[in-house]
Protein backbone atom coordinates (compact mmCIF):
# COMPACT_ATOMS: atom_id res chain seq x y z
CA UNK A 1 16.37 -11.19 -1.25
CA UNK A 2 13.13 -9.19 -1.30
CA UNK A 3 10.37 -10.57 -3.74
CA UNK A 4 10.14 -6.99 -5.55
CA UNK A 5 12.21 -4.44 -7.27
CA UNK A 6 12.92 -1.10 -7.13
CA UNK A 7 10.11 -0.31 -9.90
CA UNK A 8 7.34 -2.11 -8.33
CA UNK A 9 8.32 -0.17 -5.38
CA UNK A 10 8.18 3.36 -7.05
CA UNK A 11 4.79 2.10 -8.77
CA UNK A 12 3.32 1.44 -5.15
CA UNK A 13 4.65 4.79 -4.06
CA UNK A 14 2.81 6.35 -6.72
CA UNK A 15 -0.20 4.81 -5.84
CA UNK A 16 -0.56 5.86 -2.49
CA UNK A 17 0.56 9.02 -3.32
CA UNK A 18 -2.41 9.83 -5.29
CA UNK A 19 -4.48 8.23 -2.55
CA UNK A 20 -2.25 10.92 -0.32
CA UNK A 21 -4.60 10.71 2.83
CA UNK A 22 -3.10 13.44 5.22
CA UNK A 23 -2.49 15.77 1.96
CA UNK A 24 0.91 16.26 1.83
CA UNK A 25 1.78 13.71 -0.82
CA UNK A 26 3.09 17.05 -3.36
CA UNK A 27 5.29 18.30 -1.24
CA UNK A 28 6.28 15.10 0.41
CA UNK A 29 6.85 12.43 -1.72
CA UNK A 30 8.17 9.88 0.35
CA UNK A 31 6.07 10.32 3.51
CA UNK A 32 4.06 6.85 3.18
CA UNK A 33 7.59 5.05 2.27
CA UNK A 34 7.03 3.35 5.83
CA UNK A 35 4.19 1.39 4.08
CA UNK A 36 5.89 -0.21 1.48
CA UNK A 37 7.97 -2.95 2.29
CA UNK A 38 4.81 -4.25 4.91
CA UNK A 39 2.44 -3.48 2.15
CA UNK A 40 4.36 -5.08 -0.38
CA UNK A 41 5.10 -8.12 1.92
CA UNK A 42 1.03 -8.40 2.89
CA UNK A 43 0.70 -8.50 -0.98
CA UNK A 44 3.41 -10.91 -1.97
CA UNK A 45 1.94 -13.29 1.08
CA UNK A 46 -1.26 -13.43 -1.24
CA UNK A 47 -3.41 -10.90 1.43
CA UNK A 48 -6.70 -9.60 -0.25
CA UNK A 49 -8.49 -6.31 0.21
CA UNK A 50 -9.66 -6.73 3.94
CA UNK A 51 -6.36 -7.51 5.62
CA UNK A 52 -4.68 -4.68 3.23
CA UNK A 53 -7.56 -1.78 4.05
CA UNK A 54 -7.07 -3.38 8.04
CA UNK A 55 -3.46 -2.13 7.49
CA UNK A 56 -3.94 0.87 5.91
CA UNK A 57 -6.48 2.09 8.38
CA UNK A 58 -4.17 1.21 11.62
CA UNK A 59 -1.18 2.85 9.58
CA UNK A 60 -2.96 5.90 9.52
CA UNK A 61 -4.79 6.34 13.01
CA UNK A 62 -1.57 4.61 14.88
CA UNK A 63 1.61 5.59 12.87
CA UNK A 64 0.36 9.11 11.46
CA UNK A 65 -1.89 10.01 14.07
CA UNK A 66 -5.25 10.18 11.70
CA UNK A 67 -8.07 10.64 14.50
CA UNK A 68 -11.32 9.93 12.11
CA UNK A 69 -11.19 7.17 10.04
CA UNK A 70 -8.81 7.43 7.06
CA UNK A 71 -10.62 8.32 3.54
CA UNK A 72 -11.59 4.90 1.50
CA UNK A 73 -9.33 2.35 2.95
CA UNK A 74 -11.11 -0.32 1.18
CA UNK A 75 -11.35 0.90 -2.40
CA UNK A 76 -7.44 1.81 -1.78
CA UNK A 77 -7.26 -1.77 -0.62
CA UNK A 78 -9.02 -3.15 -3.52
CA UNK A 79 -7.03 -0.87 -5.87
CA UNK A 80 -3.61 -2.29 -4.11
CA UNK A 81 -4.76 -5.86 -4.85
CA UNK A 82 -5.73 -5.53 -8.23
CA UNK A 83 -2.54 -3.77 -9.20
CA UNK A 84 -0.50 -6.48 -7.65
CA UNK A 85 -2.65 -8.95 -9.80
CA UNK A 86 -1.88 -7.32 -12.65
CA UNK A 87 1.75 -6.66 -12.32
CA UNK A 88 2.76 -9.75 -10.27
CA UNK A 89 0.25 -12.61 -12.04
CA UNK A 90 0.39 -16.00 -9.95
CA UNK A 91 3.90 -17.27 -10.44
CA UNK A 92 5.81 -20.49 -8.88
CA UNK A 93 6.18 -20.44 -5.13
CA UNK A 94 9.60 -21.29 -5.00
């Protein structure tokens, strides 16, 4: 059983929709889908904004073929985090 639902999935879609880094995000809304069940496993295992911007960046140079370096991966990172913070507070292990 994942550690999410379907809402916390849709919120994470929106959010890196609106970060949208190969512009297509309007016409396209599920072309980062790929990203969220590692993402929201990296976040769930407690990762902080390095190893999530780490991801992000190698997402977009190896899976979507980005050839400079993606736009912001560390405020997106640090964005990611916080939101999971916020919507996911520490909780029991278990």
């Amino acid at each position: 059983m994942k550690a999410w639902s379907t809402a916390t999935e849709n919120e994470l879609r929106q959010l890196i929709n609106e970060w949208d880094p190969i512009g297509v995000a309007d016409s396209v809304r599920d072309e980062y889908d790929c990203m969220l069940p590692p993402l929201l496993g990296r976040l769930h295992g407690g990762a902080g904004p390095t190893e999530i911007a780490e991801f992000l960046q190698h997402e977009m140079e190896d899976h979507f073929g980005l050839e400079s370096p993606c736009p912001q991966p560390d405020a997106v990172a640090a964005r990611l985090v916080t939101w999971w913070a916020a919507t996911h507070p520490a909780r029991d292990a278990s």
